[in-house]
Protein backbone atom coordinates (compact mmCIF):
# COMPACT_ATOMS: atom_id res chain seq x y z
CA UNK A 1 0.40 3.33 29.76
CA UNK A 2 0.42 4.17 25.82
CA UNK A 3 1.26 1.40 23.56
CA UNK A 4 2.40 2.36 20.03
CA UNK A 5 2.96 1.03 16.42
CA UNK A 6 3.86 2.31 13.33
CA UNK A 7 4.10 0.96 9.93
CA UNK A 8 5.71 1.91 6.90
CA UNK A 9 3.93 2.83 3.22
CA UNK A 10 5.09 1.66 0.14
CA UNK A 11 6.02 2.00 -3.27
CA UNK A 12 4.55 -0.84 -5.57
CA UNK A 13 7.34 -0.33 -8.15
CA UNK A 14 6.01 -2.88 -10.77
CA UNK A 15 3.68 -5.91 -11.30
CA UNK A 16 0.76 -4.37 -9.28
CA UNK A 17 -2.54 -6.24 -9.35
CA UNK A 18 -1.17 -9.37 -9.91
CA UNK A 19 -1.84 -10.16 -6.39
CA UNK A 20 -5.26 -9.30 -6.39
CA UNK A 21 -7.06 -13.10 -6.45
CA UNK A 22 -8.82 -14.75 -8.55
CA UNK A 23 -6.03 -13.73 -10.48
CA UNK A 24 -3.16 -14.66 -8.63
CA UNK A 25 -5.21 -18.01 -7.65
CA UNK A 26 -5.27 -18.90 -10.90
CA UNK A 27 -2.28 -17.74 -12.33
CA UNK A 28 0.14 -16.70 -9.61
CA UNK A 29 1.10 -12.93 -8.81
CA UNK A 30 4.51 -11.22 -8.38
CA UNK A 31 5.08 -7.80 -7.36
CA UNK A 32 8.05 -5.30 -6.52
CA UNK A 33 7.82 -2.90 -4.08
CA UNK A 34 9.63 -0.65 -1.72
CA UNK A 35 8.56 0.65 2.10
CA UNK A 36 8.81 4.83 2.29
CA UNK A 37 9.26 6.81 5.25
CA UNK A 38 6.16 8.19 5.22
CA UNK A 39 4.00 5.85 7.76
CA UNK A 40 0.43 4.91 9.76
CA UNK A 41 0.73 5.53 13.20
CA UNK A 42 -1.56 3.96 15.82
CA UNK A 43 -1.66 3.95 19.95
CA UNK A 44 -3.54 2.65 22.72
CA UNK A 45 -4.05 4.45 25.85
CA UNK A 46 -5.90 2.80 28.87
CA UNK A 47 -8.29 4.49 30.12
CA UNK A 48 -9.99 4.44 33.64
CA UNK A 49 -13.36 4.14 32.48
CA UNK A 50 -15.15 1.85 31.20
CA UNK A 51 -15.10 3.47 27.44
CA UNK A 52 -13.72 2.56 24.25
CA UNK A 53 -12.71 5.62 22.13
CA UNK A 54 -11.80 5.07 18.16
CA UNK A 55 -10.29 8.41 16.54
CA UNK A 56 -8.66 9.35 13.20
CA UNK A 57 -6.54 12.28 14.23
CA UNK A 58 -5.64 12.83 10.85
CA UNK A 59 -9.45 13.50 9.36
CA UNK A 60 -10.48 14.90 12.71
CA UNK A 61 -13.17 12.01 13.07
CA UNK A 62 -14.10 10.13 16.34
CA UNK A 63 -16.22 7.66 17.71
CA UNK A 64 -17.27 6.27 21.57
CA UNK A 65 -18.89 3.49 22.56
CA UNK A 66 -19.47 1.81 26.44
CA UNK A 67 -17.19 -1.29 26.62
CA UNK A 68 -18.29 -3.98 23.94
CA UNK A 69 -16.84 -7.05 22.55
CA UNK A 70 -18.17 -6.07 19.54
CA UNK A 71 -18.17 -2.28 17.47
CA UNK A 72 -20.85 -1.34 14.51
CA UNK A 73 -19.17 -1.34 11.20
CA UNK A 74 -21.33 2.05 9.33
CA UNK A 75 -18.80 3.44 7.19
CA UNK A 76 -16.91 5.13 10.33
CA UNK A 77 -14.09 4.19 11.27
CA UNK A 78 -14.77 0.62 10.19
CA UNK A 79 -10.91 -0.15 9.80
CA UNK A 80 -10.17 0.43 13.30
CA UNK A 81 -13.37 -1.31 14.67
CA UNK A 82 -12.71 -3.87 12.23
CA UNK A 83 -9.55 -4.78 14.12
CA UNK A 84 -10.58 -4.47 17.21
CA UNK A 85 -13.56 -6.80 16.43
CA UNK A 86 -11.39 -9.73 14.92
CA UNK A 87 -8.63 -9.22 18.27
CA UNK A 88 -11.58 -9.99 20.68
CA UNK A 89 -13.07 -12.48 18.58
CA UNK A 90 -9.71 -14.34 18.10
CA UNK A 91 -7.86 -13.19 21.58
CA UNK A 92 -10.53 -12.18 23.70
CA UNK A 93 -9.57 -9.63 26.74
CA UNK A 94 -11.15 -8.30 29.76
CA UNK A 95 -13.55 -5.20 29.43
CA UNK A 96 -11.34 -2.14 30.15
CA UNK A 97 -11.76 1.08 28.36
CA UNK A 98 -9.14 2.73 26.10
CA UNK A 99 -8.27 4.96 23.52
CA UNK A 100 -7.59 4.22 19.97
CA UNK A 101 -5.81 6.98 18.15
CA UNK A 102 -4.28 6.84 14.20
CA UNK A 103 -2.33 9.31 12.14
CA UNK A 104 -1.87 8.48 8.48
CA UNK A 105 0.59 10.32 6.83
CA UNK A 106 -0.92 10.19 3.13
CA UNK A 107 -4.51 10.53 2.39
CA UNK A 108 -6.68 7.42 2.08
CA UNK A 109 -7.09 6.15 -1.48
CA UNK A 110 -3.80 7.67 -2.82
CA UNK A 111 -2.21 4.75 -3.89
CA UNK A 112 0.55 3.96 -0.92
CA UNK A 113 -1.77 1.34 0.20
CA UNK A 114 -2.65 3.61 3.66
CA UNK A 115 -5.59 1.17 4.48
CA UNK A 116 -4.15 -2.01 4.52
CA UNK A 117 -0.74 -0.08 6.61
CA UNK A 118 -3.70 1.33 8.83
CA UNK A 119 -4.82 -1.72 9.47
CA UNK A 120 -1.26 -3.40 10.55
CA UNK A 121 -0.18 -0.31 12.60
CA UNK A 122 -3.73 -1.23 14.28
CA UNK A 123 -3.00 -4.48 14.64
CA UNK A 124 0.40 -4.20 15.99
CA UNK A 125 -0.64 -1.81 18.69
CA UNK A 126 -3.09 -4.34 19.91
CA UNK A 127 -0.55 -6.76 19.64
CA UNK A 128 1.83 -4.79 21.69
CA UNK A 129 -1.17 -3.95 24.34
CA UNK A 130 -1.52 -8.15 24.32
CA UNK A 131 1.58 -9.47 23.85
CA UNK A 132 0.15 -11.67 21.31
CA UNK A 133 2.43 -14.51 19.97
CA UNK A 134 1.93 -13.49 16.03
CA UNK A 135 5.05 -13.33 13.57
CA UNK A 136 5.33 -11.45 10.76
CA UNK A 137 3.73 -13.92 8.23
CA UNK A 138 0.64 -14.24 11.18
CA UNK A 139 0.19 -10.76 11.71
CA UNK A 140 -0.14 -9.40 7.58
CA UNK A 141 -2.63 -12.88 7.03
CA UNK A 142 -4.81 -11.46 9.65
CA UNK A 143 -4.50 -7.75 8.79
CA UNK A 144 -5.92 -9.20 5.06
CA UNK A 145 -8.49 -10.94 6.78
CA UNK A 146 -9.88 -8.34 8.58
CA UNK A 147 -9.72 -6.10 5.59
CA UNK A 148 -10.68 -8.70 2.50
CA UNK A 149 -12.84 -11.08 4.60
CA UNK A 150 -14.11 -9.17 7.95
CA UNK A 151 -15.08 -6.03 5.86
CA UNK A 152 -15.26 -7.20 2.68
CA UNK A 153 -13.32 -4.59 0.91
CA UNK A 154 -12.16 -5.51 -2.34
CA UNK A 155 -8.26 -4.97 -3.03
CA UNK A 156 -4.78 -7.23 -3.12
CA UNK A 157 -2.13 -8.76 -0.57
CA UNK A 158 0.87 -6.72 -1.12
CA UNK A 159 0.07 -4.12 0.91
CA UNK A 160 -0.03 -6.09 4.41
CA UNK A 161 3.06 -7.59 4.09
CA UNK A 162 5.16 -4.94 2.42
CA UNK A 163 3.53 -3.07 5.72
CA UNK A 164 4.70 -5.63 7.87
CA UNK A 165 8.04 -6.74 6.74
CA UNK A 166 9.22 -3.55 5.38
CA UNK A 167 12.47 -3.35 2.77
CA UNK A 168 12.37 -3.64 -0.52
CA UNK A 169 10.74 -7.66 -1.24
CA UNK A 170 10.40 -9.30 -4.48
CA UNK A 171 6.45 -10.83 -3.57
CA UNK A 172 4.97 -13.85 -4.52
CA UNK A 173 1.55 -14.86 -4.69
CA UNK A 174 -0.44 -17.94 -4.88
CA UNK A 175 -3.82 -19.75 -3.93
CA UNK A 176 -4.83 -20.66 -0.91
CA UNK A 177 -3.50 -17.72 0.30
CA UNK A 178 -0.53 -18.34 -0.12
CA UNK A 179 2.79 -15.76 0.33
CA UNK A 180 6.27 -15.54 -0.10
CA UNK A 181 8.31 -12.62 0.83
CA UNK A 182 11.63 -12.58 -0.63
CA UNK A 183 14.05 -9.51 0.94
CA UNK A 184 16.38 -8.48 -1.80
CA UNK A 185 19.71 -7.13 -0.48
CA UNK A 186 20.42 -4.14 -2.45
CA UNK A 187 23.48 -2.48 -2.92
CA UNK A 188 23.44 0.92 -1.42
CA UNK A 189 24.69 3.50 -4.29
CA UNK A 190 21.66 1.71 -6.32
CA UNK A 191 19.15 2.45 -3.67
CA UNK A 192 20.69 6.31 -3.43
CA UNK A 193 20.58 6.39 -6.98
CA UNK A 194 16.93 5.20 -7.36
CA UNK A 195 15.44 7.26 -4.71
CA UNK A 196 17.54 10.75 -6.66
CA UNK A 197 15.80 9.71 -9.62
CA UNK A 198 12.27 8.56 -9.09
CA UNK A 199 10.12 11.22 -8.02
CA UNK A 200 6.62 11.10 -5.94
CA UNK A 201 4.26 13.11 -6.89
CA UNK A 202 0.81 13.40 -6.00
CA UNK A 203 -2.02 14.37 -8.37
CA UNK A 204 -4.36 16.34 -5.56
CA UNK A 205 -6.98 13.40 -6.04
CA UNK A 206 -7.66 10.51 -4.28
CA UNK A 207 -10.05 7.48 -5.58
CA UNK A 208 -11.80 4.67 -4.56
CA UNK A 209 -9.98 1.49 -5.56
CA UNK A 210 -12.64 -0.62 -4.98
CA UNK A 211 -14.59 0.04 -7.83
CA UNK A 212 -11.68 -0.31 -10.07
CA UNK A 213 -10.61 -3.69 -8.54
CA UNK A 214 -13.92 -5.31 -8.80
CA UNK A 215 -13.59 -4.48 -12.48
CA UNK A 216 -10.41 -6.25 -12.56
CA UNK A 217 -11.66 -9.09 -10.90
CA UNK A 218 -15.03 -9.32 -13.21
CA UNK A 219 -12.61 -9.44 -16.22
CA UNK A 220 -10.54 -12.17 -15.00
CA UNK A 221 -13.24 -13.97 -14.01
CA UNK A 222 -15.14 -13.46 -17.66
CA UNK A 223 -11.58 -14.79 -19.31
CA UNK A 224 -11.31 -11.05 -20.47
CA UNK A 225 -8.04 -11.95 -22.74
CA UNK A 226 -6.88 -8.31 -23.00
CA UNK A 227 -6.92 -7.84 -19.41
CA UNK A 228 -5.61 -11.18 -18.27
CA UNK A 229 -2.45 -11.00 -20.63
CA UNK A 230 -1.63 -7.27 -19.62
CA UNK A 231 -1.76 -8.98 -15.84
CA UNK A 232 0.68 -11.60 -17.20
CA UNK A 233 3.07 -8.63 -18.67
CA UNK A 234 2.72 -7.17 -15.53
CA UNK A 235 4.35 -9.98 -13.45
CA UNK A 236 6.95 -10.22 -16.07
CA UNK A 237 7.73 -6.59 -15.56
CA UNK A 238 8.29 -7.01 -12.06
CA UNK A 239 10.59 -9.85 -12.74
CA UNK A 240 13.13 -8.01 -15.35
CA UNK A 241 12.58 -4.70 -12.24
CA UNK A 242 14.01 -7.15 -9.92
CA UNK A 243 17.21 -8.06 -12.00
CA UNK A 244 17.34 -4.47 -13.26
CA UNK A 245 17.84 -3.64 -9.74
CA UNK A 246 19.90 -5.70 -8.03
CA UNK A 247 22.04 -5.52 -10.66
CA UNK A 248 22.50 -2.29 -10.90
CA UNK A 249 21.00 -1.70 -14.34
CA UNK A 250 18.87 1.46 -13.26
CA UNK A 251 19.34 2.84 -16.47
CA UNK A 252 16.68 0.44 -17.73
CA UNK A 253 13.72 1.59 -15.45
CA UNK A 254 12.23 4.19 -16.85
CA UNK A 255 11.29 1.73 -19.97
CA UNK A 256 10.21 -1.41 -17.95
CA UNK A 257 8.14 1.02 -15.48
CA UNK A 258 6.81 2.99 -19.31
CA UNK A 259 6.12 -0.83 -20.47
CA UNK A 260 3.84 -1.31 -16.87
CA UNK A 261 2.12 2.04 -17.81
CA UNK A 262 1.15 0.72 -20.95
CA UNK A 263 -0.17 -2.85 -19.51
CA UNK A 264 -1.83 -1.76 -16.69
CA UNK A 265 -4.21 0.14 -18.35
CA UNK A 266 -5.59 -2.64 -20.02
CA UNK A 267 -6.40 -4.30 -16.92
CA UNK A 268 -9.30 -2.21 -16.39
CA UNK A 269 -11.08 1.18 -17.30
CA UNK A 270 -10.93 3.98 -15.01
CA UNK A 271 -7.00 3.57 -14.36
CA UNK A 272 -6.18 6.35 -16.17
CA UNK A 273 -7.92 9.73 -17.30
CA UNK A 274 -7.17 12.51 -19.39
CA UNK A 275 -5.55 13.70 -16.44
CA UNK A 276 -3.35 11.73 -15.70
CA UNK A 277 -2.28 11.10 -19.02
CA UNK A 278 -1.76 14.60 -19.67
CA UNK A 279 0.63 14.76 -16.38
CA UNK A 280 2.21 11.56 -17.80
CA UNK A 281 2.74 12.66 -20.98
CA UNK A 282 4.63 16.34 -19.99
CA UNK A 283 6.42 14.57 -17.54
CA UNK A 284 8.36 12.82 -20.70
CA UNK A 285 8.55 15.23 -22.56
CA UNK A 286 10.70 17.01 -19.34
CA UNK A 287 13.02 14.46 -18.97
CA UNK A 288 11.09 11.85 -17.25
CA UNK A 289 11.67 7.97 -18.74
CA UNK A 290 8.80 6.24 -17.60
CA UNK A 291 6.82 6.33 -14.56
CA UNK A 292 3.39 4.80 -13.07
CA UNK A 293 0.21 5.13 -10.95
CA UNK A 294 0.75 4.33 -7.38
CA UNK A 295 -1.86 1.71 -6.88
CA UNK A 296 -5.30 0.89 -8.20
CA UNK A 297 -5.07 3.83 -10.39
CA UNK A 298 -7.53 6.59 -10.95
CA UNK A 299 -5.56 9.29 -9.16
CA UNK A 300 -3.76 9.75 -5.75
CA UNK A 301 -0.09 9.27 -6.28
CA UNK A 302 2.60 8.69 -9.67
CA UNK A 303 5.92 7.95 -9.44
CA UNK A 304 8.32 9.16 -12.54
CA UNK A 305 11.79 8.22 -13.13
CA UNK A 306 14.37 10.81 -14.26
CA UNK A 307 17.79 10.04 -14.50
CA UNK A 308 20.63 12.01 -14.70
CA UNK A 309 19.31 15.65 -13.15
CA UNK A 310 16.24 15.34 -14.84
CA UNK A 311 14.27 15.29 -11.44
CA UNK A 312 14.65 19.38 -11.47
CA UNK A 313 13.33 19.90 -14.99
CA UNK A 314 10.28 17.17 -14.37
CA UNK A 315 9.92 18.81 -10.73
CA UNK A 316 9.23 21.96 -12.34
CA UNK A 317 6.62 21.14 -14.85
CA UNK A 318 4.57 18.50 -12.44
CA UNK A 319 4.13 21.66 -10.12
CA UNK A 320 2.28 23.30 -12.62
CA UNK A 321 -0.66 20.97 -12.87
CA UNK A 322 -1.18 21.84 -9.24
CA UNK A 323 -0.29 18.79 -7.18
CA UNK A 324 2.41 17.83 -4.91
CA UNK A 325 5.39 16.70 -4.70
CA UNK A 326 6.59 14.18 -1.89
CA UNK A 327 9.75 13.66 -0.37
CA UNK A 328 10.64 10.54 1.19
CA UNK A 329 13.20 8.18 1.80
CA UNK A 330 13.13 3.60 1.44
CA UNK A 331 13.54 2.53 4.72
CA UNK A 332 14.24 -1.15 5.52
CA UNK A 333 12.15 -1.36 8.85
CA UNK A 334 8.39 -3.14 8.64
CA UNK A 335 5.79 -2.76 11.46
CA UNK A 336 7.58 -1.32 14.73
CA UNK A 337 5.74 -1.51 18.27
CA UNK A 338 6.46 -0.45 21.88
CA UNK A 339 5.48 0.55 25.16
CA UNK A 340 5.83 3.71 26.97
């Protein structure tokens, strides 16, 4: 018997890092963002022995281990130990060996917040396998848990529940721990419309967020007022997003997601490089009206937005810094599990 999960990556369209605490403790977050079809993918297969097997298919990376209650986190695999760890610790089961098999379809650190959807597509398989009474609010707190607290990895909350819910959510974020989800309903044409015209590109680099984070945390903490009132512009931007787009106003995104380009790179260094700003700035000057780094920042993924037929023009000249571009769809549809 294989149980199976899959959960969907996202866009963070604007106010990223706003829900990365102490900031939103202090201050309250609010990001927009939007689940892609692009997904992590994670099964369970009993086994008859008495082996636990923990594999990335994806980077061709595996681990075994005799039945434990308990798996070493040493920089292997530590995501999917990591939730296997907090399921027996909180829901204890019988020993029983199985395999634990992912597929990512993105590369880690490239901005679509693939560890945190790893870790729910994890998660849910395990609480397929279990039939574990967890609803969607329960099952994203725990995924951060096990990723924030249980490994200690630095990084936000949007990411688990955009993961989890799926959709495009207006997200809010407060102390405590604190989360609200808020589904938008969308008109269709506008969603059509926005995924013609925003492009997904990816720069052929990945990064480690966590450096970058911990920088943005340091600075809030040391009442860095540069950094702190780009954070504030940031949640404003994803405020005046939201009414741009379920009103219909799509002609206005290029300039608020230009005007989150601009803040976010006062939040911390290392967000952008010459790089990227070289990529940035040619995709303008093609037609492009504004655009973003997916994430933390420091490579992986941009998104541009190019109305009219722009997107061909743009297309064109992204190609020729040697990247990649994506295609993809929104899809409404969070974490999905079943059992075959």
């Amino acid at each position: 018997m294989i149980y199976r999960s899959k959960a969907p990556l996202r866009i963070g369209l604007a106010g990223g890092g706003t829900d990365v605490s102490p900031y939103s403790d202090m201050y309250g977050g609010a990001i927009l963002n939007a689940t892609i079809s692009l997904s992590a993918n994670a099964s369970i297969e009993l086994l008859d022995t008495n082996e636990i097997i923990v594999e990335a298919l994806d980077r061709n990376e595996e681990e075994r281990f005799p039945f434990a209650t308990a798996l070493p986190i040493n920089g292997k695999l530590d995501l999917l130990k990591g939730v296997y760890n907090r399921i027996q610790k909180d829901y204890p089961f019988p020993s029983g060996g199985f395999r634990l098999s992912t597929y990512v379809d993105a590369p880690a650190g490239s901005g679509l917040g693939t560890s945190s959807t790893l870790v729910v597509a994890v998660l849910g398989a395990f609480v397929e396998m279990l039939k574990l009474p967890l609803g969607d609010y329960d099952i994203a707190h725990l995924a951060y848990q096990i990723e924030r607290e249980d490994l200690d990895l630095a990084g936000g909350k949007q990411d688990q529940y955009a993961a989890t819910f799926g959709g495009v959510n207006f997200m809010e974020f407060y102390d405590n721990d604190k989360v609200i989800v808020n589904p938008l309903r969308i008109r269709p044409e506008y969603m059509h419309e926005l995924g013609n015209n925003l492009v997904l590109y990816f720069t052929a680099s990945s990064r480690e967020s966590a450096a970058i984070i911990k920088e943005q945390v340091k600075n809030v903490n040391d009442k860095n007022e540069k950094s702190i009132e780009a954070m504030h512009q940031l949640k404003e931007q994803s405020k005046r997003m939201k009414e741009a787009l379920l009103k219909g106003r799509l002609n206005e995104f290029g300039e608020i997601l230009d005007f989150g380009f601009q803040q976010k790179r006062k939040m911390a260094h290392n967000i952008s490089n010459n790089d990227i700003e070289a990529i940035y700035d040619a995709a303008k000057a093609a037609g492009a009206t504004g655009g973003k780094i997916s994430g933390a920042g420091g490579g992986g993924f941009m998104i541009f937005y190019c109305p009219g037929n722009s997107r061909y023009k743009v297309i064109d000249t992204l190609k020729s810094f040697g990247g990649e571009i994506k295609n993809y769809h929104f899809t409404k549809y969070g974490l999905t599990t079943w059992t075959m």
